[in-house]
N, C-alpha and C. Protein backbone atom coordinates (compact mmCIF):
# COMPACT_ATOMS: atom_id res chain seq x y z
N UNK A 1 103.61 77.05 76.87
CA UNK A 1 103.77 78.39 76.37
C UNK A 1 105.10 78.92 76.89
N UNK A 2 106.22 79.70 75.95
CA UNK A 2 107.13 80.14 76.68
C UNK A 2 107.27 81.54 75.92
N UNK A 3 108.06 81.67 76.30
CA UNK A 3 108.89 83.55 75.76
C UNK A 3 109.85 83.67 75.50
N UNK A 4 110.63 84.35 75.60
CA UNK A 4 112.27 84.75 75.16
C UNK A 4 112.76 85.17 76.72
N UNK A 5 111.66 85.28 77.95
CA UNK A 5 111.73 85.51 79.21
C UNK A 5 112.51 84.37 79.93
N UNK A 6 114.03 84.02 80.20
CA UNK A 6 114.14 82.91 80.87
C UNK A 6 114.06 82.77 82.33
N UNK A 7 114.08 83.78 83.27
CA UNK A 7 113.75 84.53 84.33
C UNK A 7 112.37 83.85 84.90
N UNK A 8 111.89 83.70 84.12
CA UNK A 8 110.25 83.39 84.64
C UNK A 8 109.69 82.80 83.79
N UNK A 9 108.73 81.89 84.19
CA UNK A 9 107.72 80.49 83.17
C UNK A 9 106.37 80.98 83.12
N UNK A 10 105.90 80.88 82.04
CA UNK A 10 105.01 81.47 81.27
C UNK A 10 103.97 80.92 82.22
N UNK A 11 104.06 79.65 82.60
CA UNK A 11 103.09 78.82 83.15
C UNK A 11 102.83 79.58 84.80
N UNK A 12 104.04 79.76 85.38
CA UNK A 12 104.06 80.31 86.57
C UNK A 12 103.53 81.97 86.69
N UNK A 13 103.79 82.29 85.48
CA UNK A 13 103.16 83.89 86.03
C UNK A 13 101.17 83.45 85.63
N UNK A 14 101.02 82.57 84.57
CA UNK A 14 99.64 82.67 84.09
C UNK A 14 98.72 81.84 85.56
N UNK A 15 99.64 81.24 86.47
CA UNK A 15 98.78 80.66 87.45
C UNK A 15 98.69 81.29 88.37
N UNK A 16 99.40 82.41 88.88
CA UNK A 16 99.52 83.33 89.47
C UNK A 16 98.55 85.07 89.16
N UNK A 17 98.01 84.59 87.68
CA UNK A 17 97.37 86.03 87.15
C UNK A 17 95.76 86.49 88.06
N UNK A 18 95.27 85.65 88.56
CA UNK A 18 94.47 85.94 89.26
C UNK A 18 94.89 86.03 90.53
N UNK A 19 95.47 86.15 91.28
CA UNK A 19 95.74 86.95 92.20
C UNK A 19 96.60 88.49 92.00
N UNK A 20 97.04 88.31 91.39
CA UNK A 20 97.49 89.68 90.62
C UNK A 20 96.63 90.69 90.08
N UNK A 21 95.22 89.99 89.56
CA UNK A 21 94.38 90.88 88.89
C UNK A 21 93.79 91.40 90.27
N UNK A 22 93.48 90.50 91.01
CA UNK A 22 92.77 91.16 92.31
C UNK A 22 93.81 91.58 94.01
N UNK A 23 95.09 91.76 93.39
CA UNK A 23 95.75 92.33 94.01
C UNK A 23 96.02 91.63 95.47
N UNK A 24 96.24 90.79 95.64
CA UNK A 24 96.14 89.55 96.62
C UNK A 24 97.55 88.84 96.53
N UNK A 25 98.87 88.69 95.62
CA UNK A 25 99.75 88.28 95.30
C UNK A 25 100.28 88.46 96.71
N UNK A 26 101.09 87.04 97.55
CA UNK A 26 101.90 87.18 99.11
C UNK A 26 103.34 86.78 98.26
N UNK A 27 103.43 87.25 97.05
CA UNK A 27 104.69 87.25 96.58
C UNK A 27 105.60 86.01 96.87
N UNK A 28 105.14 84.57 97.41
CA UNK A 28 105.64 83.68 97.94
C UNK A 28 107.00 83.07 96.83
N UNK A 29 106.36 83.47 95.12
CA UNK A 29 107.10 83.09 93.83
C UNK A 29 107.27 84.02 93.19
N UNK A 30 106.63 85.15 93.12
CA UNK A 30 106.55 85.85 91.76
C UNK A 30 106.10 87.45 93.05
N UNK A 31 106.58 88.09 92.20
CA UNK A 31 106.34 89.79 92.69
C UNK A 31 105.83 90.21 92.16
N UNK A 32 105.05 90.98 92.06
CA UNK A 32 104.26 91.85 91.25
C UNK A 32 105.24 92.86 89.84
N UNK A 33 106.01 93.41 90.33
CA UNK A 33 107.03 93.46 89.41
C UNK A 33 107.88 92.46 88.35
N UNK A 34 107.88 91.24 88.90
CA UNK A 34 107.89 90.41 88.25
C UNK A 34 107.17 89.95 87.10
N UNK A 35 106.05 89.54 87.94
CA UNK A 35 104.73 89.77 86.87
C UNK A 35 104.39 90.34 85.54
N UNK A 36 104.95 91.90 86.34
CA UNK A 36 104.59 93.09 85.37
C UNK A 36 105.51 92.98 84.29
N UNK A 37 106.99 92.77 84.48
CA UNK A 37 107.75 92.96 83.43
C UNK A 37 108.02 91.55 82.76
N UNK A 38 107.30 90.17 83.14
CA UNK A 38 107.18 89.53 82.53
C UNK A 38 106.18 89.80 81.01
N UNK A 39 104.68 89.63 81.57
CA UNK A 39 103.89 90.70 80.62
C UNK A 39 104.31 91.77 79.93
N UNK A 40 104.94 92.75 80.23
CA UNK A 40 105.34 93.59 79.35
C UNK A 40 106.42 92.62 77.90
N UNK A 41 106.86 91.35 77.81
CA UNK A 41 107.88 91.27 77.84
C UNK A 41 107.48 89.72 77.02
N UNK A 42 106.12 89.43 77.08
CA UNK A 42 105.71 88.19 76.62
C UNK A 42 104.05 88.24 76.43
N UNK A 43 104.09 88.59 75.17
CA UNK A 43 102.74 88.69 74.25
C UNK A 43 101.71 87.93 74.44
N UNK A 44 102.04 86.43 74.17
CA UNK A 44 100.75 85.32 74.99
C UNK A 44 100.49 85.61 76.31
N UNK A 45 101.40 85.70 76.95
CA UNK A 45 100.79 86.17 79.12
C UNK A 45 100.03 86.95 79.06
N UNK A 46 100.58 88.32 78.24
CA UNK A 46 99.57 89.29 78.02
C UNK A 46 98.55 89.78 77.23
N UNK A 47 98.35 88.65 76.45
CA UNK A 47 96.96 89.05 75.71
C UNK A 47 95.74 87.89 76.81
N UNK A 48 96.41 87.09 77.36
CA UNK A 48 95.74 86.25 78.69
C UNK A 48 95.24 86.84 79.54
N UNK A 49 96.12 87.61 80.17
CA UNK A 49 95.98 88.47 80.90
C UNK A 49 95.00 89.67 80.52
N UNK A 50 95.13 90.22 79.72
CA UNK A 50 93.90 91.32 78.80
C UNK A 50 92.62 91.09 79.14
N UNK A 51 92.86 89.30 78.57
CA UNK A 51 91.43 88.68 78.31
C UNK A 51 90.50 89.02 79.94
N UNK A 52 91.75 88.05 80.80
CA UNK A 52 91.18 88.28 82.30
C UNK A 52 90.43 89.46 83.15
N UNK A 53 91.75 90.19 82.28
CA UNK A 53 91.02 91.96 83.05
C UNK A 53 89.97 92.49 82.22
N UNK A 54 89.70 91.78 81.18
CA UNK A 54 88.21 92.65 80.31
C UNK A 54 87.37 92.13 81.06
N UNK A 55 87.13 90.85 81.29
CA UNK A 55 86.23 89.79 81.04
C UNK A 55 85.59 89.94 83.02
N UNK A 56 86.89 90.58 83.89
CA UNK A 56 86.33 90.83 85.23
C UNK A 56 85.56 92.45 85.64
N UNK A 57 86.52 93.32 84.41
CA UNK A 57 86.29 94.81 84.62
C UNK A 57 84.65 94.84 84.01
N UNK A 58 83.88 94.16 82.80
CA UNK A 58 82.67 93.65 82.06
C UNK A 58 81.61 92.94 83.44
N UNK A 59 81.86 92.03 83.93
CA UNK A 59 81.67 91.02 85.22
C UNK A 59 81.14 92.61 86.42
N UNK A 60 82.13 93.35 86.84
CA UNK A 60 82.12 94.18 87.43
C UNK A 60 81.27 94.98 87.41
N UNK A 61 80.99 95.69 86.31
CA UNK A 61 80.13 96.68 85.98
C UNK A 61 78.80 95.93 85.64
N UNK A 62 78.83 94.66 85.27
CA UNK A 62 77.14 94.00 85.20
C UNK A 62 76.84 93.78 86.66
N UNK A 63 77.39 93.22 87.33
CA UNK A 63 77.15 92.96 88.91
C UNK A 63 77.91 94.04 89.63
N UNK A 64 77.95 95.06 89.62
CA UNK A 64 78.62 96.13 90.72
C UNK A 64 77.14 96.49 92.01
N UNK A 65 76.02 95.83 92.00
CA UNK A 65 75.01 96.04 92.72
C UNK A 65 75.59 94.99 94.20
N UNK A 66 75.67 93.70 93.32
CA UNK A 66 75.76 92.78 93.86
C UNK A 66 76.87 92.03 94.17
N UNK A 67 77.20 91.78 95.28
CA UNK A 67 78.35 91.06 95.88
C UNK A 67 78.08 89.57 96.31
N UNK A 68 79.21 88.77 95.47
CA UNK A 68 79.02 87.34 96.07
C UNK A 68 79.56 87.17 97.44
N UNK A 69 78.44 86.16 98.22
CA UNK A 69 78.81 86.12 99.74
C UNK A 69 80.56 85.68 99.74
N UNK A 70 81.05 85.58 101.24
CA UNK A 70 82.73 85.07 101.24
C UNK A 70 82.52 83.74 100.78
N UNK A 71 81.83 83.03 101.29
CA UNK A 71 81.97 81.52 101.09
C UNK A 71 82.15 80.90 99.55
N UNK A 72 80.57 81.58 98.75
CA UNK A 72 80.89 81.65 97.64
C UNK A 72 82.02 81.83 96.85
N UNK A 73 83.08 83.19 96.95
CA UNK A 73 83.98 83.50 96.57
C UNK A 73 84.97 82.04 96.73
N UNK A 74 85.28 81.75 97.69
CA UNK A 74 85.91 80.62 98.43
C UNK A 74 85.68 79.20 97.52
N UNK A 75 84.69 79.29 97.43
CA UNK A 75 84.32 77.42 96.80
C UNK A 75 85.08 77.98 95.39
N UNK A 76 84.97 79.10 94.40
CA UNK A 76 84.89 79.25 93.92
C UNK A 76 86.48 79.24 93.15
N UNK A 77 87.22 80.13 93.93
CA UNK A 77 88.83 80.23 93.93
C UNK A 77 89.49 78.72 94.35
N UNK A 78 88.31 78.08 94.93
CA UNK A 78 89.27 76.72 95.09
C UNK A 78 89.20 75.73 93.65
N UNK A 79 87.77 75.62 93.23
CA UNK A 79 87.47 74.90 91.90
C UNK A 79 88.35 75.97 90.88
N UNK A 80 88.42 77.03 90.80
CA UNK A 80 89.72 77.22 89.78
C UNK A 80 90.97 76.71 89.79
N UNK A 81 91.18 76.70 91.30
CA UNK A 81 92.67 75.95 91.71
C UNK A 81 92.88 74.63 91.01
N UNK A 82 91.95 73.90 91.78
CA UNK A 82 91.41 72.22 91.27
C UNK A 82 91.42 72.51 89.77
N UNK A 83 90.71 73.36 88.85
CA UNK A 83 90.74 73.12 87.27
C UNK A 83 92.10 73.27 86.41
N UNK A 84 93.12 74.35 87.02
CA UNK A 84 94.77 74.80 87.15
C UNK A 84 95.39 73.80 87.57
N UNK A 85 95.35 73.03 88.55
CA UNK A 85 96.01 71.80 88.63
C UNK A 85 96.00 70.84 87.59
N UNK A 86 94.77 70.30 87.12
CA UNK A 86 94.31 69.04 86.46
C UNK A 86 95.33 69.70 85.39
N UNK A 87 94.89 70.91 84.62
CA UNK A 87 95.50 71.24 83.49
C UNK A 87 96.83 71.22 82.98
N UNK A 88 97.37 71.69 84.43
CA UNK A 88 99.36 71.42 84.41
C UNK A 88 99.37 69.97 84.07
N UNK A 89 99.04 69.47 84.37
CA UNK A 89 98.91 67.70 84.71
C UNK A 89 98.65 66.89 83.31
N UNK A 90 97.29 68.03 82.42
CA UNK A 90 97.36 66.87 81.25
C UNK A 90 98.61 67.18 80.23
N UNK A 91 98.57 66.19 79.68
CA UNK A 91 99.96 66.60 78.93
C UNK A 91 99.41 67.28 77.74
């Protein structure tokens, strides 16, 4: 996926969007500003991105009772990692 953005890779802000959605970004690649005016700036990131924030803000309000333990969270952010890797990878 690319943009008219040469500044920044479509691929690099979309692997980075979950920490961004939950506000966690250590800016190690990408800034939050970065981010932002990438999205503003590239239609596929941000209808991705949309998707992400409906689909957690929906998530949120069905489970706002209930909180997954840390660990959970943990296994959880890592098997996304692991599924983001494989994916860069297939051609």
């Amino acid at each position: 996926m690319s943009c008219d953005d040469n500044d920044v890779d479509c691929a690099e802000v979309l692997d980075r969007i979950y920490v961004f959605l939950d506000h966690e970004l250590d800016d190690r690649t990408l800034t939050y500003d970065e981010i932002k005016a990438h999205l503003d700036a590239c239609q596929p990131c941000l209808s991705t991105y949309d998707i992400e924030r409906v689909v957690r803000e929906t998530l949120a309000r069905a489970c706002a009772c209930d909180h997954a333990p840390d660990e959970l969270r943990l296994k959880i952010r890592a098997r996304i990692q692991e599924v983001r890797v494989q994916m860069t990878r297939t051609p």
